[in-house]
Protein backbone atom coordinates (compact mmCIF):
# COMPACT_ATOMS: atom_id res chain seq x y z
CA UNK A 1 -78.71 13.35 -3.08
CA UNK A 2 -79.56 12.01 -6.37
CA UNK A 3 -78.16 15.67 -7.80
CA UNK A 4 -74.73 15.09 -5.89
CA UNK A 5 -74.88 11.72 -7.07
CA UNK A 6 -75.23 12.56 -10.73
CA UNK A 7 -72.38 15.05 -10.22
CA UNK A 8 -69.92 12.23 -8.80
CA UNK A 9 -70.79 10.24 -11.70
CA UNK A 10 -69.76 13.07 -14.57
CA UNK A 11 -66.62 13.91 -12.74
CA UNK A 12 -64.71 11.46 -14.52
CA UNK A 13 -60.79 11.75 -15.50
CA UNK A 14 -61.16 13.13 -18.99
CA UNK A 15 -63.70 15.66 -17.45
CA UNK A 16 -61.29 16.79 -14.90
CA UNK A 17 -58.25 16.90 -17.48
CA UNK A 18 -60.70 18.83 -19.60
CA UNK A 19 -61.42 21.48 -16.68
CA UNK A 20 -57.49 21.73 -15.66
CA UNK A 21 -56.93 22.43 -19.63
CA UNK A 22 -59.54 25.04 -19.69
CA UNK A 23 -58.39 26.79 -16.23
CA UNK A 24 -54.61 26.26 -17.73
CA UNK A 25 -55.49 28.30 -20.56
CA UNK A 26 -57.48 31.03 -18.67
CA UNK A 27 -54.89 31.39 -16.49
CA UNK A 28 -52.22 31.98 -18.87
CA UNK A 29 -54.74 34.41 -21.06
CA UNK A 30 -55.00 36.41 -18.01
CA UNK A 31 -51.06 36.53 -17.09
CA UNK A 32 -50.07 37.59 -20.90
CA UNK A 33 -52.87 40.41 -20.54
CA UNK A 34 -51.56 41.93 -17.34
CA UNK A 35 -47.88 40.60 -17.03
CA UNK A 36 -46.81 41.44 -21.09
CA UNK A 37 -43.69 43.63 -20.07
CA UNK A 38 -42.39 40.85 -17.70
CA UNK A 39 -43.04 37.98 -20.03
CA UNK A 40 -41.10 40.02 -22.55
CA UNK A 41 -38.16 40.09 -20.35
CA UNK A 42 -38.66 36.82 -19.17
CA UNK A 43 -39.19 35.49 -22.53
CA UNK A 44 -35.50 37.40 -23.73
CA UNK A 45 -33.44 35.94 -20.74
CA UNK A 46 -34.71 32.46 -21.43
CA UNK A 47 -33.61 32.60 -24.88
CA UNK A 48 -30.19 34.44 -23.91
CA UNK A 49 -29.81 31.16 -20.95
CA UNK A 50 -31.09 28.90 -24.22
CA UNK A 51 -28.06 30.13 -26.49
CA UNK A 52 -25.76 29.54 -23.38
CA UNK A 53 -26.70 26.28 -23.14
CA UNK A 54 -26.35 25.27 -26.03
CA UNK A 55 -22.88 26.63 -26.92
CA UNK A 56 -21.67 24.35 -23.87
CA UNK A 57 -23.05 21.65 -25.84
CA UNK A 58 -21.32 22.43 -28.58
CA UNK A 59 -18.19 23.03 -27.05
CA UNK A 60 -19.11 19.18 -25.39
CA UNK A 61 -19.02 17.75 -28.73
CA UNK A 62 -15.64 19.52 -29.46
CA UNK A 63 -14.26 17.76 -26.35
CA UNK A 64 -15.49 14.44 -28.15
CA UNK A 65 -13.44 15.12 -31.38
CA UNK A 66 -10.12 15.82 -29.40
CA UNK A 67 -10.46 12.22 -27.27
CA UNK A 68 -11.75 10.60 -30.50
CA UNK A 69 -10.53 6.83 -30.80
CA UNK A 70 -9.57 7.03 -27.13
CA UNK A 71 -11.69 6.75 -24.24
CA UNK A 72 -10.27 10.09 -22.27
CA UNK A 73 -11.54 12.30 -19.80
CA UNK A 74 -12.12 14.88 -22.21
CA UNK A 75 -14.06 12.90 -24.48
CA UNK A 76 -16.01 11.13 -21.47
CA UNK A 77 -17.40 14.56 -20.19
CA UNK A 78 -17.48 15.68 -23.64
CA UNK A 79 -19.79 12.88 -25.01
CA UNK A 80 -22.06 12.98 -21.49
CA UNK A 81 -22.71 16.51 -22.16
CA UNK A 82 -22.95 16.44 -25.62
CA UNK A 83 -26.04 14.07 -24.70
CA UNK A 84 -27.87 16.93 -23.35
CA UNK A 85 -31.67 17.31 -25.22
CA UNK A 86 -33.18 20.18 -26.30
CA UNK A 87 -35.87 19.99 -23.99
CA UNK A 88 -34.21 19.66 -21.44
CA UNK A 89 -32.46 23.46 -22.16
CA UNK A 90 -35.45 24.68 -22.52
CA UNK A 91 -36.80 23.54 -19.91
CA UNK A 92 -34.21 24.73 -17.50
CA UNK A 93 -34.35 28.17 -19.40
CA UNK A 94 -37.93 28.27 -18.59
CA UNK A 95 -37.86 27.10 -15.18
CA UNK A 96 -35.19 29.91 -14.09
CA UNK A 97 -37.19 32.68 -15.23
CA UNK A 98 -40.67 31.41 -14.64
CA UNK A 99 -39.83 33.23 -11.21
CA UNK A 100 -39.15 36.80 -12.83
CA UNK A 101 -42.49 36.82 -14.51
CA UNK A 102 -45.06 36.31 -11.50
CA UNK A 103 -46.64 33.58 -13.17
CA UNK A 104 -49.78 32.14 -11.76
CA UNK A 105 -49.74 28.70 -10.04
CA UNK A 106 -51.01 26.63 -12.02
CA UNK A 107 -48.98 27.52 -14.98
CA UNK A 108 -45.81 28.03 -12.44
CA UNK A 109 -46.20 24.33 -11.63
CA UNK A 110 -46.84 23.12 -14.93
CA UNK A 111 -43.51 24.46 -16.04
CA UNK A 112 -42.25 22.74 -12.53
CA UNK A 113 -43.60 19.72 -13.57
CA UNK A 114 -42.09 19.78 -16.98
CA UNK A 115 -38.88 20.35 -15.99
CA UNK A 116 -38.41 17.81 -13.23
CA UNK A 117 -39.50 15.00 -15.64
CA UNK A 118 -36.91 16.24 -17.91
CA UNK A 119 -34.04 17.11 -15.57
CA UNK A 120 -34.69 13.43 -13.81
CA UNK A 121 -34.07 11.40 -17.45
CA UNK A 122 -31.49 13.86 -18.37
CA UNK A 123 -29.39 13.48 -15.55
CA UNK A 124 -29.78 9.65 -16.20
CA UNK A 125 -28.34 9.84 -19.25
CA UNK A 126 -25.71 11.62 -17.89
CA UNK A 127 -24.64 9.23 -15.20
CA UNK A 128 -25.28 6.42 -17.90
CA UNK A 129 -22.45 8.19 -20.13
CA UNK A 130 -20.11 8.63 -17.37
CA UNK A 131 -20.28 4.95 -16.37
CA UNK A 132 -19.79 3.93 -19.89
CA UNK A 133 -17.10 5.76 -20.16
CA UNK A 134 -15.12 5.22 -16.91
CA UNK A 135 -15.73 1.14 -17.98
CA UNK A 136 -14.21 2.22 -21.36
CA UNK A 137 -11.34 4.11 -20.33
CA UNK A 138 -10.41 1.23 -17.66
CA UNK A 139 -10.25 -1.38 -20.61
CA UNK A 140 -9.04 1.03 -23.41
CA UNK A 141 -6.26 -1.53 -23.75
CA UNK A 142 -8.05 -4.68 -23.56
CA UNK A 143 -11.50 -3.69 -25.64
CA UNK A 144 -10.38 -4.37 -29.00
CA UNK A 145 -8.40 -7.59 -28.61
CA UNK A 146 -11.50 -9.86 -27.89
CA UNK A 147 -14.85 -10.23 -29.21
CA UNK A 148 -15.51 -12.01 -25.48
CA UNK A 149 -14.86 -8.87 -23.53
CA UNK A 150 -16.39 -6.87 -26.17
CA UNK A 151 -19.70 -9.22 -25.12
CA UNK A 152 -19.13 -8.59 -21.59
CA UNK A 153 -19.11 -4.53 -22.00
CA UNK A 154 -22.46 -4.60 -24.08
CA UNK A 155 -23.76 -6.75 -20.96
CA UNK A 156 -22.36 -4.00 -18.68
CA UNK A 157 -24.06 -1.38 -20.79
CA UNK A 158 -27.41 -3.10 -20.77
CA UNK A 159 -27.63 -3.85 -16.94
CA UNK A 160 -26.61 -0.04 -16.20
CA UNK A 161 -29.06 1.24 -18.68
CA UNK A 162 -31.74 -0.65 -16.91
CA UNK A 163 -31.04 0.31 -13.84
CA UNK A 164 -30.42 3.92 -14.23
CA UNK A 165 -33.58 4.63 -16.30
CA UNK A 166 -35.61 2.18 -13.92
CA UNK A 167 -34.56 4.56 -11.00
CA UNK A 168 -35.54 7.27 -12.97
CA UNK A 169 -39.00 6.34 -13.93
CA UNK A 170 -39.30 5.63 -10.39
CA UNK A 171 -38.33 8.77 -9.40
CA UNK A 172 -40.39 10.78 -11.69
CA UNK A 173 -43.48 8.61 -10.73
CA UNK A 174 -42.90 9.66 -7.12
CA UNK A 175 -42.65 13.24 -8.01
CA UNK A 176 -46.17 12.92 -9.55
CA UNK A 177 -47.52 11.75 -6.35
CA UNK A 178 -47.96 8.43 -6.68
CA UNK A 179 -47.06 5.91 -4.15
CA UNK A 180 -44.09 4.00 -5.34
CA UNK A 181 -43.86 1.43 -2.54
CA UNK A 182 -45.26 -1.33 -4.01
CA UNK A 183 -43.39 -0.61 -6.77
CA UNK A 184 -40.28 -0.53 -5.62
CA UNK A 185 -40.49 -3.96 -3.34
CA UNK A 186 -41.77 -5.58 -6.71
CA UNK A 187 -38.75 -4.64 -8.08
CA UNK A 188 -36.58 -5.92 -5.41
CA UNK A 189 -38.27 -9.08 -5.03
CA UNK A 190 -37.79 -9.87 -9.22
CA UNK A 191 -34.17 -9.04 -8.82
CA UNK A 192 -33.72 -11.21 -6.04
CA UNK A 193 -35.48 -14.19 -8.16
CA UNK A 194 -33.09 -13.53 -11.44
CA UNK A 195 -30.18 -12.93 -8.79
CA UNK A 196 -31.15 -16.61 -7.66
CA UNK A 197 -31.66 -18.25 -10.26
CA UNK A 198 -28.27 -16.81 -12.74
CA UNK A 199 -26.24 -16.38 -9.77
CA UNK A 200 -23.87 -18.65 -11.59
CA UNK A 201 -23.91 -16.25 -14.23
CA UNK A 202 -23.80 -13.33 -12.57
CA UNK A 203 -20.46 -14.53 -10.33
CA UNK A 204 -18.80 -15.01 -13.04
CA UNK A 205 -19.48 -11.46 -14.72
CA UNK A 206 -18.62 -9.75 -11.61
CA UNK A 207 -15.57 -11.76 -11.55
CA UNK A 208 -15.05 -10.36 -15.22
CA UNK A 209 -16.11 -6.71 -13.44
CA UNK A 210 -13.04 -7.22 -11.38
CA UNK A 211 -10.37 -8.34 -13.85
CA UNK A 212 -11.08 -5.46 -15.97
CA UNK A 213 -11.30 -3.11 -13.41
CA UNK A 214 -8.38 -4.31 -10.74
CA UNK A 215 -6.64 -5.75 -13.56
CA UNK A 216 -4.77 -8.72 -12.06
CA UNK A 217 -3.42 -9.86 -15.66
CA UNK A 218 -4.22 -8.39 -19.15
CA UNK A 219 -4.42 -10.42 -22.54
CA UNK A 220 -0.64 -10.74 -23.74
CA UNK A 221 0.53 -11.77 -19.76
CA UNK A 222 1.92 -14.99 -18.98
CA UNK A 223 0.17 -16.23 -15.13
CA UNK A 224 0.66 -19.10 -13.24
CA UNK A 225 -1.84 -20.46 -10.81
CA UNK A 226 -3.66 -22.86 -8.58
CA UNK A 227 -0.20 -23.16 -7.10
CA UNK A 228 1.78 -23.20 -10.50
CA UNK A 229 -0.43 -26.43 -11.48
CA UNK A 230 -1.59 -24.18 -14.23
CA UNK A 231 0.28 -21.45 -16.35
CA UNK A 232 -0.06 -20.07 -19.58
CA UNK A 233 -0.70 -16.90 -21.53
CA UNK A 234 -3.77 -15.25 -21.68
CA UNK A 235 -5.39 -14.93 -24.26
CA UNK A 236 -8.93 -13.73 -24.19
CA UNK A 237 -10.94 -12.22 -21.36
CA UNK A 238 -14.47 -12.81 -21.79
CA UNK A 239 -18.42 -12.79 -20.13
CA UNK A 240 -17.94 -16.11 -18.31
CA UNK A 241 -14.28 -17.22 -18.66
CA UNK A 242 -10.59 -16.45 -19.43
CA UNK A 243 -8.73 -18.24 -22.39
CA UNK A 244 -5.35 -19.60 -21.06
CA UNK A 245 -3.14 -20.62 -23.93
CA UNK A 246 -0.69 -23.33 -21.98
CA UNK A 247 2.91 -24.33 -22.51
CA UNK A 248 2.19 -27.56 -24.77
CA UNK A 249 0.04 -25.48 -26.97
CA UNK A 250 -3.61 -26.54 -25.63
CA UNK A 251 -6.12 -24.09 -24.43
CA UNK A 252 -7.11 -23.47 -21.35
CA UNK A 253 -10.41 -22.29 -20.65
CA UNK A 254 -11.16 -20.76 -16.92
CA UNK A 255 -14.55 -20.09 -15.21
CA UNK A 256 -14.13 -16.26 -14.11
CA UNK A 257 -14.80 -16.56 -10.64
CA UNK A 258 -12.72 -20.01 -9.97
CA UNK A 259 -9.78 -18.44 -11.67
CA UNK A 260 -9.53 -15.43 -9.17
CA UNK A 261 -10.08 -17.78 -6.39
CA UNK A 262 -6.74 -19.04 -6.93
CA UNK A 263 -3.37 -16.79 -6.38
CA UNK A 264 -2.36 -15.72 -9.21
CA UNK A 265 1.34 -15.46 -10.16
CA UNK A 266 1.57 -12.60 -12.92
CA UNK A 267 5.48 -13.55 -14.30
CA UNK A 268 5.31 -10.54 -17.50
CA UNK A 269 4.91 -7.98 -14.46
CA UNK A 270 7.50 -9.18 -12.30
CA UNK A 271 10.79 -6.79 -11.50
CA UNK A 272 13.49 -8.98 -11.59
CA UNK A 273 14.44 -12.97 -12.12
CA UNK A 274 16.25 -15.47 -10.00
CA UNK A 275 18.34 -18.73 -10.06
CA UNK A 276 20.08 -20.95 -7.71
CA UNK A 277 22.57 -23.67 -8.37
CA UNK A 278 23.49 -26.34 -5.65
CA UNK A 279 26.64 -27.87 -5.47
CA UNK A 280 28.94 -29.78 -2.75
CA UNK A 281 32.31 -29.93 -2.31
CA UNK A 282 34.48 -32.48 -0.41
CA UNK A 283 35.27 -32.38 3.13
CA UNK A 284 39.26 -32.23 2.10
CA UNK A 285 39.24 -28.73 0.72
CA UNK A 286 41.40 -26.81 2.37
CA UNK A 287 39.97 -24.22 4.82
CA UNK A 288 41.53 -20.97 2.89
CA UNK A 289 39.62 -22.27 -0.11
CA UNK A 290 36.61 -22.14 1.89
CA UNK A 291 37.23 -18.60 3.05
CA UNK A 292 38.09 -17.44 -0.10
CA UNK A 293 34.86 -19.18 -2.15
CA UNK A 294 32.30 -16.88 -1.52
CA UNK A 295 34.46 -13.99 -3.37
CA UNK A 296 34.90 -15.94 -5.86
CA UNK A 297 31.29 -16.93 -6.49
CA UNK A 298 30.67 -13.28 -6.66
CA UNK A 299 33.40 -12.22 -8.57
CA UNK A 300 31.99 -15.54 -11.65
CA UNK A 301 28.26 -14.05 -11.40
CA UNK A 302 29.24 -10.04 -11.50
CA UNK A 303 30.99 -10.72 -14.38
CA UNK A 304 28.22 -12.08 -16.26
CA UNK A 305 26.03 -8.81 -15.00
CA UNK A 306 23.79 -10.06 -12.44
CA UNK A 307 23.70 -9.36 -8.95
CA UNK A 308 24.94 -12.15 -6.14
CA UNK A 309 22.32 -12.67 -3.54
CA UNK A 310 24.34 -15.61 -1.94
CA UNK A 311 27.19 -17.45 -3.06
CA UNK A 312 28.84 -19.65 0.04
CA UNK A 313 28.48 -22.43 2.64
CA UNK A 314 25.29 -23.86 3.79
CA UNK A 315 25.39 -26.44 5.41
CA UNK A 316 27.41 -29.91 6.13
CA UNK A 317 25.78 -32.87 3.93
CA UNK A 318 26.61 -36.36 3.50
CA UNK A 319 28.52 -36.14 0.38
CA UNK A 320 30.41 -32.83 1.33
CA UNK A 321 30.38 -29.23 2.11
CA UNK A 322 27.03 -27.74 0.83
CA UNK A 323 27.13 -25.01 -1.53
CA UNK A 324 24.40 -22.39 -3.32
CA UNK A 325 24.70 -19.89 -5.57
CA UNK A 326 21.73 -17.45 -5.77
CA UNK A 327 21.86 -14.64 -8.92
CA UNK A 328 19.05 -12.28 -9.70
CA UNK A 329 18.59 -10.59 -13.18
CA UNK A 330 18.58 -6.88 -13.83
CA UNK A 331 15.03 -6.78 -15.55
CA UNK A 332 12.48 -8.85 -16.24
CA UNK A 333 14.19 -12.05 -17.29
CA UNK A 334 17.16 -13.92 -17.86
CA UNK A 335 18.34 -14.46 -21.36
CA UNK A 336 17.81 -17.70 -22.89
CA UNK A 337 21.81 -18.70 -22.21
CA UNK A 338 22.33 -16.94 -18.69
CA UNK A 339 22.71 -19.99 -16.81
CA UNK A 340 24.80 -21.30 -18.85
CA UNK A 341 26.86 -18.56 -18.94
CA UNK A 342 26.96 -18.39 -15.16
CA UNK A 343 28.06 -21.78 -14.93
CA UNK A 344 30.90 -21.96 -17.14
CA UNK A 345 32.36 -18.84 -15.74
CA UNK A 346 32.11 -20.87 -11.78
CA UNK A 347 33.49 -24.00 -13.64
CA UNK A 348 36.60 -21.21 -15.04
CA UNK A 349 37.28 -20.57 -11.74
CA UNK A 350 37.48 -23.58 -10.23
CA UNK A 351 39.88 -24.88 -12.54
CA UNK A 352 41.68 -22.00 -12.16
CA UNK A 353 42.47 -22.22 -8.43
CA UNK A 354 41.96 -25.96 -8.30
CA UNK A 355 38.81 -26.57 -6.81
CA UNK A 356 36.96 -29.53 -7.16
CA UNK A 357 33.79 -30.69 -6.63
CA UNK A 358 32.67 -33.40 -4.25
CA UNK A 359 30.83 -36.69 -5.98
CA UNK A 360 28.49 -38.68 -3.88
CA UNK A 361 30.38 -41.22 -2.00
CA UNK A 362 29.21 -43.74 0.41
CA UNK A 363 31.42 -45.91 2.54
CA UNK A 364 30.60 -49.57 3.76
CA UNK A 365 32.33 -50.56 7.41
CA UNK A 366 32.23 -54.05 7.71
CA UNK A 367 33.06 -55.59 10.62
CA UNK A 368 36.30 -58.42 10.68
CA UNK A 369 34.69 -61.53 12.12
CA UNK A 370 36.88 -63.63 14.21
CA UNK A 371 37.95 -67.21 13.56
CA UNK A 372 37.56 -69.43 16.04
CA UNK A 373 40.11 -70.91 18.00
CA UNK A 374 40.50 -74.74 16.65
CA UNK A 375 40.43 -77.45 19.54
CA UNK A 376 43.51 -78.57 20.65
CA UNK A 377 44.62 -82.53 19.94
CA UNK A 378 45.02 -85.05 22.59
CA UNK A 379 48.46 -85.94 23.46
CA UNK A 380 49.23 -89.38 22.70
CA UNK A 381 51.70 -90.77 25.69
């Protein structure tokens, strides 16, 4: 017992690491000695698969150079692949013909070993690169027009970097053997405490996530909202709020989150513009007049080239016949003097067929009281 005890006792982790060396390099001295012809081989595919490799890399980086100043697809994949580390070739050269070459187990699952840790990180920096560039090529537009946004995409950067690379060390650790429970609920339970206590923060970035990525509005659009309470232009997009520039000149600055709560009204992007005049004329025009009006209406607004949704009788009001006149624009927007064009070609046509319009009139009936009957005299006999 006291033997086995004093065994136990010298069997420490530097003795064992010492003990796997020595066996690792036995091993190997052994395989070379009796395995020479299939190392060779093995050893002149690996460098052919190493050469292969790395001409995809290069021809990576020449994908970069033709998206360069853009974020494209090309340069996207290009600049992921071009990422690609040395060892990590050579490891994947080395782990596809460690097979060919009977090597023995321990030396077999050191190259394993060596190639999982690397393939794990590589592919994270990979999947970092794609994400940086999809984020990129969503606000190519909007990236270099505000230092704010620019803030909010180095925030985006960080958090993915974290959490790609923390995934990765996790993954590698279980791959090792080691029980990454604990681990893993730790990590949950501190993400849940910062969720809690910057969920302020964080509501508004997401809300940020979403206007660069659905893209309700972009800097340079002119938005109405909270029910046309508010409108403006915008004019910066950043980590925790948008920059409204208003009518009067002031600036508007918008939490993230409370500005997508309200609908939104996006005026640049709209298709077409309309207008509506009201008007009334008196219950004496004659009824061919009133047949003949809405053709008329449409014959004032087509010639100022806009299209007539509705030009005719609505209704019976108290001062007169009730009129509208609805015109929509051909793009975007009226010019500055449409209306006013509109309405002096109406007012042409009125005078020329001697139509008038109706004024508000209001009529008093009062009642004739009667005088009363005086008594009659007395007759005097």
């Amino acid at each position: 017992m006291p033997q086995a005890a004093a065994t136990l006792s010298h069997a420490t982790p530097a003795s064992a690491l010492r003990d796997n060396l020595s066996g690792l390099v036995d091993q190997s001295w052994a395989w070379l000695l009796t395995h020479w012809f299939q190392i060779v081989v093995a050893t002149a595919a690996g460098i052919g698969i190493f050469l292969v490799l790395q001409l995809i890399r290069r021809w990576a980086m020449r994908l970069c150079k033709r998206g360069e100043g853009v974020a494209t697809w090309y340069s996207i994949v290009g600049r992921a692949l071009a990422r690609t580390s040395t060892l990590f070739i050579i490891a994947a050269a080395a782990r596809i013909v460690i097979g060919y070459a009977d090597a023995p187990p321990l030396v077999a699952k050191t190259v394993q070993f060596v190639f999982t840790i690397a393939a794990v990180f590589q592919g994270a920096i990979w999947i970092r690169e794609f994400v940086f560039g999809a984020v990129e090529h969503r606000t190519r537009d909007e990236a270099h027009r505000g230092q704010g946004l620019a803030s909010a995409l180095g925030v985006i950067r960080l958090l993915v970097s974290i959490a790609v690379f923390s995934i990765a060390f996790v993954v590698v650790l279980g791959n090792l053997g080691v029980n990454v429970t604990g681990l893993i609920a730790g990590l949950g339970v501190g993400g849940i405490a910062i969720g809690l206590a910057a969920q302020g923060v964080f509501a508004d970035l997401f809300a940020a996530l979403a206007i660069l990525f659905d893209r309700p509005f972009r800097i340079g659009d002119s938005i109405s909202y909270d029910g046309g309470a508010g409108s403006g232009t915008v004019e910066a997009i950043g980590l925790k709020s948008t920059r409204i520039r208003g009518g009067n000149g002031e600036e508007r600055i918008i939490a993230n989150k409370k500005l997508l709560d309200f609908e939104i009204l996006n005026t640049t992007r709209r298709q077409h513009n309309r207008f509506k005049y009201d008007f009334f004329l008196g219950y004496g025009t004659d009824p061919d007049t009133v047949t003949r009006l809405p053709a008329l209406l449409k014959q004032a607004v087509e010639t100022e080239g806009y299209l007539l949704i509705h030009g005719g009788l609505n209704g019976f009001g108290e001062s007169g016949l009730s009129y509208d006149v609805e015109f929509e624009s051909t793009g975007p927007d009226f010019p500055a003097d449409a209306r006013d064009k509109v309405a002096a070609a109406i007012l042409a046509i009125f005078r020329e067929h001697d139509i008038s319009f109706a004024y508000p009139t209001q009529v008093d009936l009062v009642a004739e009281k009667t005088k009363p009957t005086p008594p009659a005299l007395p007759r005097q006999g």
